[in-house]
C-alpha atoms as a PDB file:
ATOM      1  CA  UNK A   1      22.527   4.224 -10.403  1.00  0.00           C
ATOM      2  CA  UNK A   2      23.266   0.556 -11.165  1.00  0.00           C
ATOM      3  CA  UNK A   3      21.603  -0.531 -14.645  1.00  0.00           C
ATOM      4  CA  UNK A   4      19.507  -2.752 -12.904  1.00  0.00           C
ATOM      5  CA  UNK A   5      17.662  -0.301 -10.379  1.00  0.00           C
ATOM      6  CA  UNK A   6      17.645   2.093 -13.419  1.00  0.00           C
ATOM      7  CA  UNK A   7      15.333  -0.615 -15.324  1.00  0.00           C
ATOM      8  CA  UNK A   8      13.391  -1.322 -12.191  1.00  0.00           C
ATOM      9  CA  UNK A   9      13.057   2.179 -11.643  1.00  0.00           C
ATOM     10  CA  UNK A  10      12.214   3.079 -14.955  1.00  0.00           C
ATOM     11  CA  UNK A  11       9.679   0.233 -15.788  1.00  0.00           C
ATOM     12  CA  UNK A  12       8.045   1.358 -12.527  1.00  0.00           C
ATOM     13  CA  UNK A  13       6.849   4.518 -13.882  1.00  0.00           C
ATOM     14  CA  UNK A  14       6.205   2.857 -16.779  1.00  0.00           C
ATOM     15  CA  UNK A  15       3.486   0.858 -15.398  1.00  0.00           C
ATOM     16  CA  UNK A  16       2.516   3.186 -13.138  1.00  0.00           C
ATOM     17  CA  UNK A  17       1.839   5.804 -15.743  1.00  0.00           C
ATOM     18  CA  UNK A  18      -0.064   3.246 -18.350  1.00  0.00           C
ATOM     19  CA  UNK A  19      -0.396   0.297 -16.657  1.00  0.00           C
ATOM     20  CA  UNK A  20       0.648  -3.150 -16.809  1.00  0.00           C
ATOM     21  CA  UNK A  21      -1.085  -4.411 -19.668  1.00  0.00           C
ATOM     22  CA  UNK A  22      -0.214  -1.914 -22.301  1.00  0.00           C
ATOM     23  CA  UNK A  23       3.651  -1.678 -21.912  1.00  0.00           C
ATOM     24  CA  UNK A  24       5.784  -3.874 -23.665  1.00  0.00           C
ATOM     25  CA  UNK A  25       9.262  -5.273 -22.910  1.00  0.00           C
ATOM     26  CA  UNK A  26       9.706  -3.156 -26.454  1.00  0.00           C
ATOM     27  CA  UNK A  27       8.602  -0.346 -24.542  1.00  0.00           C
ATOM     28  CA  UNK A  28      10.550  -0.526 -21.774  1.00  0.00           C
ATOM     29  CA  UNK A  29      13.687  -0.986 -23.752  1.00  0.00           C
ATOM     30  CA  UNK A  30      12.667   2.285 -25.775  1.00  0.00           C
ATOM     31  CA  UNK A  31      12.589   3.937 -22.816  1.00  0.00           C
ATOM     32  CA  UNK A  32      15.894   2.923 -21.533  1.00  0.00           C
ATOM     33  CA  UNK A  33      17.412   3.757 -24.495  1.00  0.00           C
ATOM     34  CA  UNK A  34      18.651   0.126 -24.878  1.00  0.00           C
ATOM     35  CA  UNK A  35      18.155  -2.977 -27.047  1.00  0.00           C
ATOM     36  CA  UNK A  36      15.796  -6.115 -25.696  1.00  0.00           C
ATOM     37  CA  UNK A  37      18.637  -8.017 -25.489  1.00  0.00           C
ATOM     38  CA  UNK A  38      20.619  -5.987 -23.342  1.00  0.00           C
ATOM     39  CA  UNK A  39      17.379  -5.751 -21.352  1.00  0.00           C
ATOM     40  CA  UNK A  40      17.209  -9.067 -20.901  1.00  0.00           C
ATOM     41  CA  UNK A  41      20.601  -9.915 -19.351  1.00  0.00           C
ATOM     42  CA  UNK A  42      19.143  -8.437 -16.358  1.00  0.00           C
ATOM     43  CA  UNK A  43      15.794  -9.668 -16.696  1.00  0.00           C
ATOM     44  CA  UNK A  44      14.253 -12.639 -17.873  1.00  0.00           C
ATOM     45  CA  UNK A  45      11.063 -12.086 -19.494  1.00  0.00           C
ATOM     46  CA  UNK A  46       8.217  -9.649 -18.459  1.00  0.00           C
ATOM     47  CA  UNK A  47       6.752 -11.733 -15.370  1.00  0.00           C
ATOM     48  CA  UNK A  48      10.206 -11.440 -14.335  1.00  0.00           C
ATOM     49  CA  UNK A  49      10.463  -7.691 -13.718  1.00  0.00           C
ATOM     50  CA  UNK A  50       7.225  -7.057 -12.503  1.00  0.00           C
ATOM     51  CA  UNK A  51       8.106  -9.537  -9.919  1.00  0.00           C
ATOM     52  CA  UNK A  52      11.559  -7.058  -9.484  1.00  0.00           C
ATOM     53  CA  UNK A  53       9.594  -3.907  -9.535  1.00  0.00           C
ATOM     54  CA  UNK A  54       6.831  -5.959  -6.536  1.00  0.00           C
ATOM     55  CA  UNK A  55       9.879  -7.010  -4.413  1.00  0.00           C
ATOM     56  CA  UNK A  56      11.387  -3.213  -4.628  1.00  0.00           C
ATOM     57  CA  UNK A  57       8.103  -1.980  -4.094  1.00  0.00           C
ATOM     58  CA  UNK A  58       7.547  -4.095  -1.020  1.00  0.00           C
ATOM     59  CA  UNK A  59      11.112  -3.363   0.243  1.00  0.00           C
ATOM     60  CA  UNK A  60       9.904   0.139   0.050  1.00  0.00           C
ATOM     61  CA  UNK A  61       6.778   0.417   1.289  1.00  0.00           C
ATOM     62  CA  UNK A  62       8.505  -1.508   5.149  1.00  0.00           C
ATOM     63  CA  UNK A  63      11.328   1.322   5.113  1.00  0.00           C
ATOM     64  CA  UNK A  64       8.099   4.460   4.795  1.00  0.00           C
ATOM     65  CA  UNK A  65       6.286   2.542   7.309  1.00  0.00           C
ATOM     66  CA  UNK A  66       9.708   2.131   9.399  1.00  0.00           C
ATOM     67  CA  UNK A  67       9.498   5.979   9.248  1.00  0.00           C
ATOM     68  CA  UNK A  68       6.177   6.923   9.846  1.00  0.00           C
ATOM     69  CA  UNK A  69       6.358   5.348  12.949  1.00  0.00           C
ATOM     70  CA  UNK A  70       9.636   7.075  14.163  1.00  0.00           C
ATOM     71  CA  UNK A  71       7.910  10.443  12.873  1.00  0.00           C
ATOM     72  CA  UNK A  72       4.903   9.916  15.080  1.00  0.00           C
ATOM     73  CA  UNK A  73       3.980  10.445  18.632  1.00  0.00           C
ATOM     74  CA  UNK A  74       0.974   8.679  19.117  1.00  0.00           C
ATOM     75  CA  UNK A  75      -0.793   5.558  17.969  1.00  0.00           C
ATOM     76  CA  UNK A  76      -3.930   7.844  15.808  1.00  0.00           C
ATOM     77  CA  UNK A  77      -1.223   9.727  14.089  1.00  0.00           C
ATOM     78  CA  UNK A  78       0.614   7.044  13.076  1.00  0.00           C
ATOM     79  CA  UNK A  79      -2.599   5.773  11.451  1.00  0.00           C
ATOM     80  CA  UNK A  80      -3.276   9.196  10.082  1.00  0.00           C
ATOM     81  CA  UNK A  81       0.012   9.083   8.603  1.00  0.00           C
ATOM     82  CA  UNK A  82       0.072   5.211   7.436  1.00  0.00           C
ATOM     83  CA  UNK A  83      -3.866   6.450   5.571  1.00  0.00           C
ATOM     84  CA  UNK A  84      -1.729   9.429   4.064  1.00  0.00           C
ATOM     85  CA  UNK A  85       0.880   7.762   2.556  1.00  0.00           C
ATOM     86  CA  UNK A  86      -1.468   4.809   1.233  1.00  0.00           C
ATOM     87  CA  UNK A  87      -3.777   7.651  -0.441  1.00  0.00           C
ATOM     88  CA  UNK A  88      -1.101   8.799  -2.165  1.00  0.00           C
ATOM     89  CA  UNK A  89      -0.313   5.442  -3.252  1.00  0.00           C
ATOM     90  CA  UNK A  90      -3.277   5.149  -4.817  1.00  0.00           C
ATOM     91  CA  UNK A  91      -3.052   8.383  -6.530  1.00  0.00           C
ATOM     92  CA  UNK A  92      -0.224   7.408  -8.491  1.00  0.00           C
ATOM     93  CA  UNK A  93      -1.581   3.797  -8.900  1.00  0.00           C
ATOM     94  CA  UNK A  94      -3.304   3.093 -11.856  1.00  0.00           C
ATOM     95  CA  UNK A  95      -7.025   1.685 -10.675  1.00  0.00           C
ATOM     96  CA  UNK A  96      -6.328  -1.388 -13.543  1.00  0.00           C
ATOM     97  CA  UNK A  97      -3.079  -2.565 -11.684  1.00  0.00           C
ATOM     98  CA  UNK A  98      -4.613  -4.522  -8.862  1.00  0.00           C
ATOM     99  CA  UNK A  99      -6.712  -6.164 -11.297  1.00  0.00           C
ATOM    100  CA  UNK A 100      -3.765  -7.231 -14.352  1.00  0.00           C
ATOM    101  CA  UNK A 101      -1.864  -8.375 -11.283  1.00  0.00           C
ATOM    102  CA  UNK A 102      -4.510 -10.808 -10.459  1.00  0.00           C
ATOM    103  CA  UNK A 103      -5.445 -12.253 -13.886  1.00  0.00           C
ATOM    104  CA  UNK A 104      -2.304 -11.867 -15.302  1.00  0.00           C
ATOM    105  CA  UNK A 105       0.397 -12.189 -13.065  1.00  0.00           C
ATOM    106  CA  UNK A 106      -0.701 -14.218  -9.782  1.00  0.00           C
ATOM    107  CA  UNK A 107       2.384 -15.062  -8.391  1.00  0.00           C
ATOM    108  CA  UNK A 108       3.256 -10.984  -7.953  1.00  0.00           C
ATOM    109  CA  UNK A 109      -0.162 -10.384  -6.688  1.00  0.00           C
ATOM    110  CA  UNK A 110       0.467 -13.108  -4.001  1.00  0.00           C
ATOM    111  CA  UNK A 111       3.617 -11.806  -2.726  1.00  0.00           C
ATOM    112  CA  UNK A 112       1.589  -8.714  -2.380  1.00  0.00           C
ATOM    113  CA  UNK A 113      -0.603 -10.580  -0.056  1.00  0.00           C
ATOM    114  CA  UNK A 114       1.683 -12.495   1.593  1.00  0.00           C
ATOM    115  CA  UNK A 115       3.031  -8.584   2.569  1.00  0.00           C
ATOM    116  CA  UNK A 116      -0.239  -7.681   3.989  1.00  0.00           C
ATOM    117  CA  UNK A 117      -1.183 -10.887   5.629  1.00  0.00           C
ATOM    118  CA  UNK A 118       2.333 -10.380   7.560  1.00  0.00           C
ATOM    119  CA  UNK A 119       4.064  -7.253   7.509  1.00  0.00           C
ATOM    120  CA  UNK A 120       1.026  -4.881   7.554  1.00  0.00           C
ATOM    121  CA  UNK A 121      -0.405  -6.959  10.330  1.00  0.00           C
ATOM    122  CA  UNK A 122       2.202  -6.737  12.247  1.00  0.00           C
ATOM    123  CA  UNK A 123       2.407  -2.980  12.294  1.00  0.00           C
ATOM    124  CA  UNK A 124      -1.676  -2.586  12.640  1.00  0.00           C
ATOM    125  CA  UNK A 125      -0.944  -5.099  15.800  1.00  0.00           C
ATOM    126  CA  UNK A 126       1.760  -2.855  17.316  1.00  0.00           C
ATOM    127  CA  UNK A 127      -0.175   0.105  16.606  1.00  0.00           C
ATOM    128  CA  UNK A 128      -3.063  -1.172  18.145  1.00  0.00           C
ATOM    129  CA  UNK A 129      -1.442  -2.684  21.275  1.00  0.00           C
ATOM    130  CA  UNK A 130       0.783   0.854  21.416  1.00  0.00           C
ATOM    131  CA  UNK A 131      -2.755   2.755  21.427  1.00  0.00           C
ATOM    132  CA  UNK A 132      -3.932   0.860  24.320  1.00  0.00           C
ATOM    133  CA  UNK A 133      -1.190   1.471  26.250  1.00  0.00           C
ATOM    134  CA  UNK A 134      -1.374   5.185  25.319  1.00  0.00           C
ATOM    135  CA  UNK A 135      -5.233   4.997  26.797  1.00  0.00           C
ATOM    136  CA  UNK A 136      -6.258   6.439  23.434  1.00  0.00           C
ATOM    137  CA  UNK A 137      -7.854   2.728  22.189  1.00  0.00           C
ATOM    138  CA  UNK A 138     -10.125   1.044  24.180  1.00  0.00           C
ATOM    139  CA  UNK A 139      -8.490  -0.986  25.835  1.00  0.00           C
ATOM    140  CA  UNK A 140     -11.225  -4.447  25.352  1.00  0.00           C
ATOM    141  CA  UNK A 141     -10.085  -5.109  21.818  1.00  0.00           C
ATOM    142  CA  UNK A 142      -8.286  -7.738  20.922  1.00  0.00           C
ATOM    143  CA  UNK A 143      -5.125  -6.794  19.042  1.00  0.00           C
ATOM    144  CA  UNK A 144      -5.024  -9.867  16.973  1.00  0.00           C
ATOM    145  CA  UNK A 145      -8.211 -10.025  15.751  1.00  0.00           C
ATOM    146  CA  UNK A 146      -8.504  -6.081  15.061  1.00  0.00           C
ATOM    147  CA  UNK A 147      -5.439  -6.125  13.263  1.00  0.00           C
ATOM    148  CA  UNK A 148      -6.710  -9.082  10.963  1.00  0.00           C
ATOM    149  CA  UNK A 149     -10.085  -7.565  10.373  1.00  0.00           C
ATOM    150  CA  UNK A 150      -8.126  -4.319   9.436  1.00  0.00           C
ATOM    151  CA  UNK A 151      -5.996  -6.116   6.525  1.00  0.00           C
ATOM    152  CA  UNK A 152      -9.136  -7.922   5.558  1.00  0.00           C
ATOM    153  CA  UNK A 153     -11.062  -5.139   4.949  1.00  0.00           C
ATOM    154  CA  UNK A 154      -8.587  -3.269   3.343  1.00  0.00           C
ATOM    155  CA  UNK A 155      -8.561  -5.769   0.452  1.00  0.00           C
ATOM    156  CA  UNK A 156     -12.239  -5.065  -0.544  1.00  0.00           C
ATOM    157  CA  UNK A 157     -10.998  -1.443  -1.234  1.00  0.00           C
ATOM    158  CA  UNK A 158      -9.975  -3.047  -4.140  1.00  0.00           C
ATOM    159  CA  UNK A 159     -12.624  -5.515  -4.540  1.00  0.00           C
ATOM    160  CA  UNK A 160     -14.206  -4.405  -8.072  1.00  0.00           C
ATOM    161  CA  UNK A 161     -17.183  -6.270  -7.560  1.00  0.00           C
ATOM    162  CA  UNK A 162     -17.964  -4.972  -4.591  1.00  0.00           C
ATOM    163  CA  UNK A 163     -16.418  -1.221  -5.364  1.00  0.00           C
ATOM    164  CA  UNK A 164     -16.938  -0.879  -9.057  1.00  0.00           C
ATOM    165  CA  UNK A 165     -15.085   1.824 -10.190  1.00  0.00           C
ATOM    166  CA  UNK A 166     -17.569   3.767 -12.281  1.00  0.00           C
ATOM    167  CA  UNK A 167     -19.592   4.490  -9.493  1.00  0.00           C
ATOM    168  CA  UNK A 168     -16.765   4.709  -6.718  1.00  0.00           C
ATOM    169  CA  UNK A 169     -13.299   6.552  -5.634  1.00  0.00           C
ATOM    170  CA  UNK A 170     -10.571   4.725  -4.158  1.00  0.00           C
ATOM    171  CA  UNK A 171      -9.228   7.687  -2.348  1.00  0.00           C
ATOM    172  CA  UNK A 172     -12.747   8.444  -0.690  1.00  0.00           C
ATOM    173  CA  UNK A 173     -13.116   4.862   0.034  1.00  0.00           C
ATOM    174  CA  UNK A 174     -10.096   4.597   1.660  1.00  0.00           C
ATOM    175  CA  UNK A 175     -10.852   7.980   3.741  1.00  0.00           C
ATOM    176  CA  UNK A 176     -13.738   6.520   4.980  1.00  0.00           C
ATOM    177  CA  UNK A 177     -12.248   3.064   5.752  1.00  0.00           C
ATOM    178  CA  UNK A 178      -9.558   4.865   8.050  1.00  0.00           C
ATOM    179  CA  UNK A 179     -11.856   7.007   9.749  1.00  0.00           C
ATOM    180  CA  UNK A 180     -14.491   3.801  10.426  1.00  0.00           C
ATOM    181  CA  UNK A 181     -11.347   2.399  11.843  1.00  0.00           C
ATOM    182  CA  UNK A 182     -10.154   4.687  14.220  1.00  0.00           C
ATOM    183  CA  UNK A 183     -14.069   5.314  15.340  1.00  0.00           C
ATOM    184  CA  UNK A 184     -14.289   1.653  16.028  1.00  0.00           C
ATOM    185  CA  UNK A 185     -11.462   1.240  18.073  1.00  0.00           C
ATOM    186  CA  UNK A 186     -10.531   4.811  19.871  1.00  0.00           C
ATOM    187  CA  UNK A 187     -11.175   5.684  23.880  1.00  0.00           C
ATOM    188  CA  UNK A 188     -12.503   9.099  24.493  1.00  0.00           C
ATOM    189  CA  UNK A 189      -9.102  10.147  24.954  1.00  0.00           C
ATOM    190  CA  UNK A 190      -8.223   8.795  21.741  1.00  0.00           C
ATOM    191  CA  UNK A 191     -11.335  10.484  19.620  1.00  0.00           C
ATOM    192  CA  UNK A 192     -10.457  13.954  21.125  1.00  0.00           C
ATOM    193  CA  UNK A 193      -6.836  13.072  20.189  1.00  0.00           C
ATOM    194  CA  UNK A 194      -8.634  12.089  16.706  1.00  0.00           C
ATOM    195  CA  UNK A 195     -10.379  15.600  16.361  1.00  0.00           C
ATOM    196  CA  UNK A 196      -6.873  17.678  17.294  1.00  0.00           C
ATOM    197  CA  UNK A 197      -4.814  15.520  14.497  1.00  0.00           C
ATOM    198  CA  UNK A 198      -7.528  16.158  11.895  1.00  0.00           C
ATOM    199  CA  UNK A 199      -7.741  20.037  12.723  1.00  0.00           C
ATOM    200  CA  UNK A 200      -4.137  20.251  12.234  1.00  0.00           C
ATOM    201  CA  UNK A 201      -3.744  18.252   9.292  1.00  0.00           C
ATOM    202  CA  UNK A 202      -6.612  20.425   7.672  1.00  0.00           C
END
């Protein structure tokens, strides 16, 4: 591994284990088993890497989806699979992350959103338009506007005004999300299709 993924890598689970806020660039280079100033002839300062670790993160997240679809036969279970993989994301996501990123570090958070507002669109927009011609979503939705409520919504998971954590989970909300989504939009066809996927996943 190249010394650069290594500190990208590393840093990663740095963050993902404490959180943004509470590791240093002192830290990091602890963990590496380097000195800061060997650290920083591959990185600039510590906006700099979490802007790294976003980009490999992003980079990531398109070749799972890329996957999930070419794992999946139908339109529900690649959404059962997409909600899957994002739980688990947010398993191993500390809950402060989305907020630091935010405050503290805007221009990452908006690359974030820039991959929502485009990329996940555009594979809630396929899905959608590839469950219609399965005859397992209805087909009077509009593709477009489904698929842009769909990364709307999925924002206010987040949303701690409007989810505070003390009182809820982001897995559960999630869960619920998902299922709300596939309700909304699915044919008969498609909820029967719904009901087989969850037995066998259970």
């Amino acid at each position: 591994m190249e010394v650069k993924e290594r500190i990208i890598e590393q840093s990663m689970l740095l963050f993902l284990r404490y959180g943004i806020k509470s590791i240093t660039m002192d830290d990091i280079a602890r963990e590496l088993g380097m000195s800061k100033k060997t650290l920083y002839q591959y990185v600039d300062n510590k906006a700099d890497l979490i802007e790294k670790i976003i980009r490999q993160h992003i980079y990531n997240e398109k070749m799972a989806l890329t996957a999930i679809r070419k794992l999946t036969k139908d339109a529900i279970e690649e959404m059962l699979m997409i909600a899957k993989h994002v739980i688990q994301l947010l398993r191993q996501t500390p809950p402060s992350m989305a907020f630091d990123l935010q405050k503290h570090y805007r221009p990452c958070w908006n690359l974030m959103e820039k991959f929502s507002h485009k990329h996940i669109y555009n594979v809630i927009k396929e899905n959608i338009e590839n469950g219609i011609k399965q005859g397992i979503y209805r087909d009077d939705i509009d593709a477009d506007i489904v698929a842009k409520l769909y990364v709307a919504k999925t924002s206010l998971v987040v949303d701690e005004e409007l989810f505070p954590l003390s009182e809820y989970n982001k897995e559960t909300l999630f869960k619920e999300y998902i299922d709300y989504h596939i309700h909304g939009i699915a044919s008969p066809k498609g909820l029967k299709l719904l009901e087989k996927h969850t037995k066998n996943q259970l």
